[in-house]
C-alpha atoms as a PDB file:
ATOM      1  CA  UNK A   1     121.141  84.306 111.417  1.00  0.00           C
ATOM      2  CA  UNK A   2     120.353  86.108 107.916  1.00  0.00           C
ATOM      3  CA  UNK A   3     117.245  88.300 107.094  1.00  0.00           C
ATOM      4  CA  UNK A   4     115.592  84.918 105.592  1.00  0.00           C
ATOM      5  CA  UNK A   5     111.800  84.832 105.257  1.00  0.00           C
ATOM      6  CA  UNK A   6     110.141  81.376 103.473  1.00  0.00           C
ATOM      7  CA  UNK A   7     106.515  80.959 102.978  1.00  0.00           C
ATOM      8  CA  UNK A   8     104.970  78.291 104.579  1.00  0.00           C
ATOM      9  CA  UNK A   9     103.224  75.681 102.480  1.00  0.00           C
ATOM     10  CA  UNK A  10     100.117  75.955 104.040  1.00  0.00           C
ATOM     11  CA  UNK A  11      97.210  78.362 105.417  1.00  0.00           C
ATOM     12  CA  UNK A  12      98.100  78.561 109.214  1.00  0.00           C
ATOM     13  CA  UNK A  13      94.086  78.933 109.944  1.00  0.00           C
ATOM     14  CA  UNK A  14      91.264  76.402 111.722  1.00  0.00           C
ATOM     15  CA  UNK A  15      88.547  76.414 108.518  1.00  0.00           C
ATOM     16  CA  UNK A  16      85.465  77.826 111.338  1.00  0.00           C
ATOM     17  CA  UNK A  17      88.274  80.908 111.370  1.00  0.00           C
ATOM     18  CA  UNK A  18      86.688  84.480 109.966  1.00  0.00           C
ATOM     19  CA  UNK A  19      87.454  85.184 106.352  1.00  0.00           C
ATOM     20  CA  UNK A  20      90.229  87.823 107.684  1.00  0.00           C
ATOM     21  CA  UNK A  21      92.193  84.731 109.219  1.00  0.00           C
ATOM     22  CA  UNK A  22      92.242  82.831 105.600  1.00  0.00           C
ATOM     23  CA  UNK A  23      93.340  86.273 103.952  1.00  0.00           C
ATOM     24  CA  UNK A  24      96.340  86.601 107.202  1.00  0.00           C
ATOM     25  CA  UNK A  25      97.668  83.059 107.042  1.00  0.00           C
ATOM     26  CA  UNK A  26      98.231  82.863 102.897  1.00  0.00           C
ATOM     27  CA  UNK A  27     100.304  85.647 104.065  1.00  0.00           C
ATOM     28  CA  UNK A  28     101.994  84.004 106.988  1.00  0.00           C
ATOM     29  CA  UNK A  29     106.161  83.971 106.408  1.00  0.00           C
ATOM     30  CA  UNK A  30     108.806  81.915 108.423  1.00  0.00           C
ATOM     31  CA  UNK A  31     111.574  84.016 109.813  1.00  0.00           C
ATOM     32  CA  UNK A  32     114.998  83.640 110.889  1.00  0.00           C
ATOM     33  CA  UNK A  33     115.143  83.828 114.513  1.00  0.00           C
ATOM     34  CA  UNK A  34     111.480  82.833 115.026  1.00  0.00           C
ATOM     35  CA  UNK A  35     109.837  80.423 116.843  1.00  0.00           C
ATOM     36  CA  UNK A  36     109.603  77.787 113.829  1.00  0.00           C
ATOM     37  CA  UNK A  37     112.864  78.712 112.494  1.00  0.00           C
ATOM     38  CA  UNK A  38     114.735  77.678 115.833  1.00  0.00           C
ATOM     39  CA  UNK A  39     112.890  74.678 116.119  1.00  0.00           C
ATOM     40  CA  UNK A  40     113.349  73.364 112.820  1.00  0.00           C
ATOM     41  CA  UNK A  41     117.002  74.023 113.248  1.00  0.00           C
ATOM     42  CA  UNK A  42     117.089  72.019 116.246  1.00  0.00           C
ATOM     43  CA  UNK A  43     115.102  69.223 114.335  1.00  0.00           C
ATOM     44  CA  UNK A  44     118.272  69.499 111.254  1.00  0.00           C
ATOM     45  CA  UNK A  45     120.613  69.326 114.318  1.00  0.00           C
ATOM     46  CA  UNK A  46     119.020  66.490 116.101  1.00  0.00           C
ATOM     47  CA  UNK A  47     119.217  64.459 112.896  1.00  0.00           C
ATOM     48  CA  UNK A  48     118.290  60.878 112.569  1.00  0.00           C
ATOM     49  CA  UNK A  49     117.762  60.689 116.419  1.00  0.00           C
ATOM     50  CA  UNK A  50     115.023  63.000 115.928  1.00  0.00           C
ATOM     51  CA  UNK A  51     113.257  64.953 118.512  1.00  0.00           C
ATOM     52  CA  UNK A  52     110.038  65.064 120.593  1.00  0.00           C
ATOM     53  CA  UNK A  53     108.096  68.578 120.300  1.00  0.00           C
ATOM     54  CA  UNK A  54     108.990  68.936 124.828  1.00  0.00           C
ATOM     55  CA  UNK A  55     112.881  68.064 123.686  1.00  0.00           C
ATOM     56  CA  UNK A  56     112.876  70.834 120.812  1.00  0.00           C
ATOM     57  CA  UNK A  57     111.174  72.821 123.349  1.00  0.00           C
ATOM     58  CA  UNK A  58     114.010  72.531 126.042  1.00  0.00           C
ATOM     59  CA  UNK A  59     116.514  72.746 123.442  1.00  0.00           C
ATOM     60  CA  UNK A  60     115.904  75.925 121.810  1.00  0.00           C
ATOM     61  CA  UNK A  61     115.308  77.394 125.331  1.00  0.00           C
ATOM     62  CA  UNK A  62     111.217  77.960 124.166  1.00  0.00           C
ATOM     63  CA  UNK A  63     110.618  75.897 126.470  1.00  0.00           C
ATOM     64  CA  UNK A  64     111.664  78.026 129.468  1.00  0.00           C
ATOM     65  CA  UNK A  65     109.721  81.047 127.950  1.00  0.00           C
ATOM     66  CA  UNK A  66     106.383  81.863 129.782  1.00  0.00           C
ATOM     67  CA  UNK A  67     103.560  82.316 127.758  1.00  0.00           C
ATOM     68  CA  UNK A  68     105.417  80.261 124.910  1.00  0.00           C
ATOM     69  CA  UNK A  69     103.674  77.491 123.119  1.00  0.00           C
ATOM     70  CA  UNK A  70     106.630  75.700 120.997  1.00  0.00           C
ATOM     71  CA  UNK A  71     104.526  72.599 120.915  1.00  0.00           C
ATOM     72  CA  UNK A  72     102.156  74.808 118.394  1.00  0.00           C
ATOM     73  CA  UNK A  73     105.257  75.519 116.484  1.00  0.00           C
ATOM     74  CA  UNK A  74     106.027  72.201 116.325  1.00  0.00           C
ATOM     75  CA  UNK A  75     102.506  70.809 115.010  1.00  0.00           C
ATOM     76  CA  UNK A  76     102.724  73.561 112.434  1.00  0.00           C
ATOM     77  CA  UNK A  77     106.018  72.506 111.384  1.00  0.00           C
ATOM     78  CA  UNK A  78     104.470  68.896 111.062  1.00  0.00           C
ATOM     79  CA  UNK A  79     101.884  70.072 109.058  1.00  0.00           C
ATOM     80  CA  UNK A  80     103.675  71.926 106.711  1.00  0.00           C
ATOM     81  CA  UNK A  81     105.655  68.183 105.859  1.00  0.00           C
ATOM     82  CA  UNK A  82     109.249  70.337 107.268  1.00  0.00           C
ATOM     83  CA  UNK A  83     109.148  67.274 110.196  1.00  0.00           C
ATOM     84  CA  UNK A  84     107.386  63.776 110.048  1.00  0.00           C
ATOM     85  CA  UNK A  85     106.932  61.279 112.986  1.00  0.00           C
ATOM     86  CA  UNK A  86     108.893  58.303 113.259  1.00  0.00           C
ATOM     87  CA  UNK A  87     106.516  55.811 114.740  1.00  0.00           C
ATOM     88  CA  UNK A  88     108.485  55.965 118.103  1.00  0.00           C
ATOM     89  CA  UNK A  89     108.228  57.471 121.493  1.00  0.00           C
ATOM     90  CA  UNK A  90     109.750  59.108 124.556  1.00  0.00           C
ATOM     91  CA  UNK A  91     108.983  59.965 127.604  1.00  0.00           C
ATOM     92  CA  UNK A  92     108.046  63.730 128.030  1.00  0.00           C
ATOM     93  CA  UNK A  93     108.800  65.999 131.348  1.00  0.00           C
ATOM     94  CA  UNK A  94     105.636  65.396 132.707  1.00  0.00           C
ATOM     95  CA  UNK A  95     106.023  61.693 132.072  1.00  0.00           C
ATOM     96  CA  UNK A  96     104.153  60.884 128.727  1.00  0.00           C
ATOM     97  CA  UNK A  97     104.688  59.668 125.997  1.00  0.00           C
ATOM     98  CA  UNK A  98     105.444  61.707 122.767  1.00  0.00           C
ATOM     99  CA  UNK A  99     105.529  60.938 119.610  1.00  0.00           C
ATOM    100  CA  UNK A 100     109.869  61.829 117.978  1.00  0.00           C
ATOM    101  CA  UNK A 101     109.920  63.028 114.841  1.00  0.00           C
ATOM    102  CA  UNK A 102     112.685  64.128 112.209  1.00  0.00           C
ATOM    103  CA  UNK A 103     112.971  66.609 109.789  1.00  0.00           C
ATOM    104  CA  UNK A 104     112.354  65.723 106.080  1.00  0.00           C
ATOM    105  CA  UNK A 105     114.457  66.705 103.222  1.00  0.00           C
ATOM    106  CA  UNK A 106     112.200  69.640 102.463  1.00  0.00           C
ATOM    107  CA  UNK A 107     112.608  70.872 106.347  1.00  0.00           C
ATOM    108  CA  UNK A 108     116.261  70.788 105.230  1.00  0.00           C
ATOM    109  CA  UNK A 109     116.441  72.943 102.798  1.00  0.00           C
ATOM    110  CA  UNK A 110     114.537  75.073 104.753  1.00  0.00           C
ATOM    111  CA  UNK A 111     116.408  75.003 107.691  1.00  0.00           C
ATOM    112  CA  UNK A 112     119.466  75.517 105.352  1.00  0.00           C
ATOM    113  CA  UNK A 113     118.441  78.767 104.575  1.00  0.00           C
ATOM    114  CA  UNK A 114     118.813  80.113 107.927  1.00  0.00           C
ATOM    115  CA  UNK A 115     121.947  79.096 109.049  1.00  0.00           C
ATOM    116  CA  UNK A 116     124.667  80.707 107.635  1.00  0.00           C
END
């Protein structure tokens, strides 16, 4: 993966956060190899199909990593308009449902920039 780093299009803070938070998260950059990065690849490689956030998990292999919380990555991702849900469901590992989504054309280009 290249040296790549995108700014996110939004503050990655809850609004009750200190004033330190808001000034961190304007700053906040995607990078290759991250977290968000690998998941939003898997999203672009998943396609039309489309992906819950426990399937991107298991995918990527963040979802065998202790301490990890991918499924944060993913509702980030979401928020940021890079992946939208589809209206349908699967069943998770622990038997629930959850909500597939696929990437949009701006999670993409994104995504784009990372692979080489």
């Amino acid at each position: 993966m290249s040296d790549v780093q995108l700014e996110l299009d939004f503050i990655n803070v809850r609004t009750d956060d200190p004033k330190t938070s808001h000034e961190a998260g304007k700053s906040v950059k995607m990078r290759a190899g991250s977290q968000q990065a690998r998941l939003l690849i898997a999203y672009d490689c998943a396609s039309l199909r489309g992906l819950t956030d426990d399937e991107a998990g298991q995918i990527t292999g963040l979802g065998n990593q202790k301490g990890c919380c991918y499924w944060k990555r993913c509702s980030e991702l979401r928020q940021a308009g890079y992946i939208v849900p589809t209206g349908e469901t699967r069943l998770s590992q622990a038997n629930e449902q959850q909500r597939v989504c696929v990437i949009t054309l701006l999670g993409r280009t994104v995504a784009g920039g990372f692979v080489s």
